[in-house]
C-alpha atoms as a PDB file:
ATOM      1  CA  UNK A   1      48.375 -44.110   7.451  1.00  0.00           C
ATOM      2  CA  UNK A   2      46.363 -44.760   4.159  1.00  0.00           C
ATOM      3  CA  UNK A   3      42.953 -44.103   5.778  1.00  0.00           C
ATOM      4  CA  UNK A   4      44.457 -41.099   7.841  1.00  0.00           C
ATOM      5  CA  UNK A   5      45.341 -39.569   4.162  1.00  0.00           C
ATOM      6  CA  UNK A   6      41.742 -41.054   2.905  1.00  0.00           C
ATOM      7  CA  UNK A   7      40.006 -39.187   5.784  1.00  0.00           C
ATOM      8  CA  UNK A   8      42.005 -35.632   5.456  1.00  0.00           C
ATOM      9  CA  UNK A   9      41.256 -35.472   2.001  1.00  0.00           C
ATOM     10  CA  UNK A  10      37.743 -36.229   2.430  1.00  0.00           C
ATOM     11  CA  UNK A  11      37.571 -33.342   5.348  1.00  0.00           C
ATOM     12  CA  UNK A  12      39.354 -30.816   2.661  1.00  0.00           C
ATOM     13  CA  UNK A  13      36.978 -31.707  -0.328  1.00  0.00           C
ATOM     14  CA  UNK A  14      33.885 -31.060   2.130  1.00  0.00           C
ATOM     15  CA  UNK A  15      35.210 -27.693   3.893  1.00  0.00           C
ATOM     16  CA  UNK A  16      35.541 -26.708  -0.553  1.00  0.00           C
ATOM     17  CA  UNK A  17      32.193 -28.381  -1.038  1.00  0.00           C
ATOM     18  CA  UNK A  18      30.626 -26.509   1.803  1.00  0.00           C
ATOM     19  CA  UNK A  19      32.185 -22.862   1.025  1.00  0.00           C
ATOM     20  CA  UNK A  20      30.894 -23.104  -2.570  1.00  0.00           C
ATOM     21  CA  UNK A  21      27.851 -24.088  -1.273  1.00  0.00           C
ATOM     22  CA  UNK A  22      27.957 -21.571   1.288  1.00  0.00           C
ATOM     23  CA  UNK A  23      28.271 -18.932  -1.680  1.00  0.00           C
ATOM     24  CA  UNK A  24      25.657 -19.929  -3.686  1.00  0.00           C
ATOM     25  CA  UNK A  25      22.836 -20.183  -0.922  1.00  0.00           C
ATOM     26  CA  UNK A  26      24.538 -16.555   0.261  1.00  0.00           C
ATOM     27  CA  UNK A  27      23.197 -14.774  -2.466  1.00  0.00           C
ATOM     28  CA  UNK A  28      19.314 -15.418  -1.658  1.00  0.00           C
ATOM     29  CA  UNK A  29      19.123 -15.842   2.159  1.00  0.00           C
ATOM     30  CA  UNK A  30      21.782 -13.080   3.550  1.00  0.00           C
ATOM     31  CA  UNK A  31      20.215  -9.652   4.070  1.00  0.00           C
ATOM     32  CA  UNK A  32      22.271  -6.920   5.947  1.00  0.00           C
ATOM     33  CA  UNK A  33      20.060  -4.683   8.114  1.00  0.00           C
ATOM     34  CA  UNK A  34      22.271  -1.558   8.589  1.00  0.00           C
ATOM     35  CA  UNK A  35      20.781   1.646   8.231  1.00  0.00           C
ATOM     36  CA  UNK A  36      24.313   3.904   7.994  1.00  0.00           C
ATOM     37  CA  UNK A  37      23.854   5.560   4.618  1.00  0.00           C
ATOM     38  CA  UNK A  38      20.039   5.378   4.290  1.00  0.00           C
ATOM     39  CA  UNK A  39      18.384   8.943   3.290  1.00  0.00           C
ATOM     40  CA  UNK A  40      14.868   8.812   4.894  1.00  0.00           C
ATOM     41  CA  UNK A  41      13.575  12.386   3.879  1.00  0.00           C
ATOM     42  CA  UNK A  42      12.989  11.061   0.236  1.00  0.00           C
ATOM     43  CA  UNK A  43      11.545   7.684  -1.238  1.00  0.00           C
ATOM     44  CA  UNK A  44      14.525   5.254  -3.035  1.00  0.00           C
ATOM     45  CA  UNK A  45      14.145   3.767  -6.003  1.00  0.00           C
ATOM     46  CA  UNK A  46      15.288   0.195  -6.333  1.00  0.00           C
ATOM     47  CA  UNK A  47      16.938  -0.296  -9.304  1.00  0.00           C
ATOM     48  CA  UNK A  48      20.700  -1.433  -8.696  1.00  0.00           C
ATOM     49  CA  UNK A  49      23.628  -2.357 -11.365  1.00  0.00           C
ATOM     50  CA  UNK A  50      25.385  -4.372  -8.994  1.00  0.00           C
ATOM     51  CA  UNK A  51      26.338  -8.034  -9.828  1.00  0.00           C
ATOM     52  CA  UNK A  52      27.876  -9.202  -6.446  1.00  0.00           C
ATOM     53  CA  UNK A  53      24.856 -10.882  -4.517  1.00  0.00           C
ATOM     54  CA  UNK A  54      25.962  -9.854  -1.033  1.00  0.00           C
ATOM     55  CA  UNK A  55      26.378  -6.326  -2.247  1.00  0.00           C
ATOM     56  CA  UNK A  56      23.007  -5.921  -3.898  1.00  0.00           C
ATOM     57  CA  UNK A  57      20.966  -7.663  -0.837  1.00  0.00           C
ATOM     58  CA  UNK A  58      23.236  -5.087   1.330  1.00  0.00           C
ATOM     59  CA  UNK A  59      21.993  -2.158  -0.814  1.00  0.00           C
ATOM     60  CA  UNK A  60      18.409  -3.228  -0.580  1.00  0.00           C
ATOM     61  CA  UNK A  61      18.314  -3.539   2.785  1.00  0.00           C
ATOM     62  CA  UNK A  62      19.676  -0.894   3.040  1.00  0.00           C
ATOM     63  CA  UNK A  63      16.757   1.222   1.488  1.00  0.00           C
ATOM     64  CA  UNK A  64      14.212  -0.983   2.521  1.00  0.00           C
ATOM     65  CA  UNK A  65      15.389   0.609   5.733  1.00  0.00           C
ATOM     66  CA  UNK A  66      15.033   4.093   4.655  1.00  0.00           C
ATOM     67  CA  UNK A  67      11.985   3.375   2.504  1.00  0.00           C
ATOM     68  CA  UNK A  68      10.222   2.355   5.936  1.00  0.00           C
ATOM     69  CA  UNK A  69      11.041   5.029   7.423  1.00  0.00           C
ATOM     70  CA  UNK A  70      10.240   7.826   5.217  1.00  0.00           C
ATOM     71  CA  UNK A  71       6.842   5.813   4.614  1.00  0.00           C
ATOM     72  CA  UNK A  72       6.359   6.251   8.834  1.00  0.00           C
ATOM     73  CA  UNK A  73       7.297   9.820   8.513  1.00  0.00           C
ATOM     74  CA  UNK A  74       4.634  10.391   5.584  1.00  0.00           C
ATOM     75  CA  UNK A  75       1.761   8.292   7.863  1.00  0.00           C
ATOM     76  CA  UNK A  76       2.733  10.802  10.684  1.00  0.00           C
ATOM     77  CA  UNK A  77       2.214  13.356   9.066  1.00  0.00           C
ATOM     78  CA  UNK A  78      -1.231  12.319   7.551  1.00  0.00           C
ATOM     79  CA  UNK A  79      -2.315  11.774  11.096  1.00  0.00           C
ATOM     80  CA  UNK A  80      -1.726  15.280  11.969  1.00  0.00           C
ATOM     81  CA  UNK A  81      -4.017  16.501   8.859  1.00  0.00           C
ATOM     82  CA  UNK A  82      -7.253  13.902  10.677  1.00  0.00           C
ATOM     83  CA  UNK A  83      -8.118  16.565  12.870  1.00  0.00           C
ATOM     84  CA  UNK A  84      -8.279  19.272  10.361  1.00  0.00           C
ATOM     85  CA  UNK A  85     -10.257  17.323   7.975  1.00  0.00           C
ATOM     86  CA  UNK A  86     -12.783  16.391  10.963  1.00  0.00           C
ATOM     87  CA  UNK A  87     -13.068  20.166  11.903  1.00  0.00           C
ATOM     88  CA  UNK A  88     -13.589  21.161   7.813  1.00  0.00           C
ATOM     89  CA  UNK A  89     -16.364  19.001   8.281  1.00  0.00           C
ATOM     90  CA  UNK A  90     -18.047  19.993  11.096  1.00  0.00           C
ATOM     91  CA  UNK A  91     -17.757  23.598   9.545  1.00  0.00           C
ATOM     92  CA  UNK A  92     -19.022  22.588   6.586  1.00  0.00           C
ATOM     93  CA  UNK A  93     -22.206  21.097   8.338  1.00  0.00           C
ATOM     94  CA  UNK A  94     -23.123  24.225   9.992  1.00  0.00           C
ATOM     95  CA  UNK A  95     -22.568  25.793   6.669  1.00  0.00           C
ATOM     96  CA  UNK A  96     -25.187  23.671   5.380  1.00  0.00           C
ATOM     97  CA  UNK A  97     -27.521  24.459   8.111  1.00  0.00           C
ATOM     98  CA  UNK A  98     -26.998  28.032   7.832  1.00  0.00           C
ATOM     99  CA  UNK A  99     -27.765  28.042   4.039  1.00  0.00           C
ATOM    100  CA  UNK A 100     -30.528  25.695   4.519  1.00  0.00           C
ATOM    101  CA  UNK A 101     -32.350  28.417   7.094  1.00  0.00           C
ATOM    102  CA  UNK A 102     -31.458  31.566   5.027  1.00  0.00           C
ATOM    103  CA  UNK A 103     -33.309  29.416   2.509  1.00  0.00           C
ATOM    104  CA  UNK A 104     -36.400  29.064   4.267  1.00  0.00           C
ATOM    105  CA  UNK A 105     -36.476  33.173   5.147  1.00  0.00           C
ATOM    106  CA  UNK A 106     -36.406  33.864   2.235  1.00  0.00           C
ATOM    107  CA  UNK A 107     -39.285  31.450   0.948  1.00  0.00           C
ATOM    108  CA  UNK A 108     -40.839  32.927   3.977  1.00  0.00           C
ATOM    109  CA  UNK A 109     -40.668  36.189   3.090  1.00  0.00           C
ATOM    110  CA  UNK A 110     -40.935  35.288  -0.462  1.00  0.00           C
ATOM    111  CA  UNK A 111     -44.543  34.034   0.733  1.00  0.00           C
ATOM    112  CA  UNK A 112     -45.559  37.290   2.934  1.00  0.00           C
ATOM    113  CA  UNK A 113     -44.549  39.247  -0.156  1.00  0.00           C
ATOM    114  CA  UNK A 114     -47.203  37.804  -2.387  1.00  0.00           C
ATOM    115  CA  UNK A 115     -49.394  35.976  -0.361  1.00  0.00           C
ATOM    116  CA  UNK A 116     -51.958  32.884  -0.629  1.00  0.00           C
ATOM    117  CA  UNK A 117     -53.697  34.339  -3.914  1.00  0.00           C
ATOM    118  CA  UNK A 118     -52.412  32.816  -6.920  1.00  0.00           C
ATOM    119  CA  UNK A 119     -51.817  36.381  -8.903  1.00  0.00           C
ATOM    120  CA  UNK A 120     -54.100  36.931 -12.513  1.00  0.00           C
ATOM    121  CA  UNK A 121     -52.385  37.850 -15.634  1.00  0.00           C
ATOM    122  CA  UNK A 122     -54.120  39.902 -18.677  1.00  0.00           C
ATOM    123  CA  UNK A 123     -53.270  39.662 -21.951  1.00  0.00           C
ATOM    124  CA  UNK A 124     -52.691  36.414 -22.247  1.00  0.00           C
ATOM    125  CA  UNK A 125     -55.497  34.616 -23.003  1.00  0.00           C
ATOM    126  CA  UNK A 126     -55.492  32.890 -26.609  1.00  0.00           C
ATOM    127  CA  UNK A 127     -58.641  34.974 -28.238  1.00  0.00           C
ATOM    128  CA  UNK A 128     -56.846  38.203 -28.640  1.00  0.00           C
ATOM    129  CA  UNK A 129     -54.589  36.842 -29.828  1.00  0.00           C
ATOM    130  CA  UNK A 130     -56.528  35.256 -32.620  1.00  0.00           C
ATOM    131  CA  UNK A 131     -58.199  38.238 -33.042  1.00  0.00           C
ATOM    132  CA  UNK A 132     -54.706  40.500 -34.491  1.00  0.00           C
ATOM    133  CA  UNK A 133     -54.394  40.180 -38.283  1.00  0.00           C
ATOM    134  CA  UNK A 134     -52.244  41.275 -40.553  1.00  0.00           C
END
């Protein structure tokens, strides 16, 4: 009978010893990975003034959750604005091309205009002007 009483008692004092246990190592491992009141159309900040462990790991996974998603929604829709940025480029390359040719027409015509002969100034040659006095 003594060992039956020896052997309960030790069964008790480990189910305590394992629920305390059980609380402690709670806090750090257990993550809840519900999505019910997550708000994905803005980013969450993380700050929370909770003190219960099980709570707060709830409440980050919580917006983890929606964090994820509106960071999936935001990718989307940068993947929609690819296209437009390659097609602004193309344009812009023909731009350049265009400007590049409307360049050359006008050095072109620039050229026709005046020619091969280098064009002579007067008045500008350094004895006259040593010749004015005062």
């Amino acid at each position: 009978m003594r060992t039956f009483l020896q052997v309960l008692i030790l069964f008790f004092a480990c189910l305590i010893l394992y629920q305390i246990v059980f609380k402690i190592v709670s806090c750090f491992k257990r993550e809840g990975m519900e999505n019910a009141e997550t708000n994905t159309s803005t980013y969450q900040d993380y700050g929370t003034n909770s003190t219960d462990c099980n709570t707060t790991a709830m409440i980050l996974s919580q917006k983890n959750a929606g964090n994820i998603e509106y960071l999936k929604q935001q990718v989307e829709q940068l993947q929609g604005t690819r296209q437009v940025v390659m097609d602004m480029s193309n344009n812009i390359a023909v731009l350049n091309d265009q400007v590049t040719a409307l360049t050359q027409q006008q050095a072109d015509a620039q050229q026709q205009l005046v020619g091969n002969k280098v064009p002579s100034y007067s008045g500008t040659s350094t004895s006259s002007a040593d010749t004015v006095t005062n």
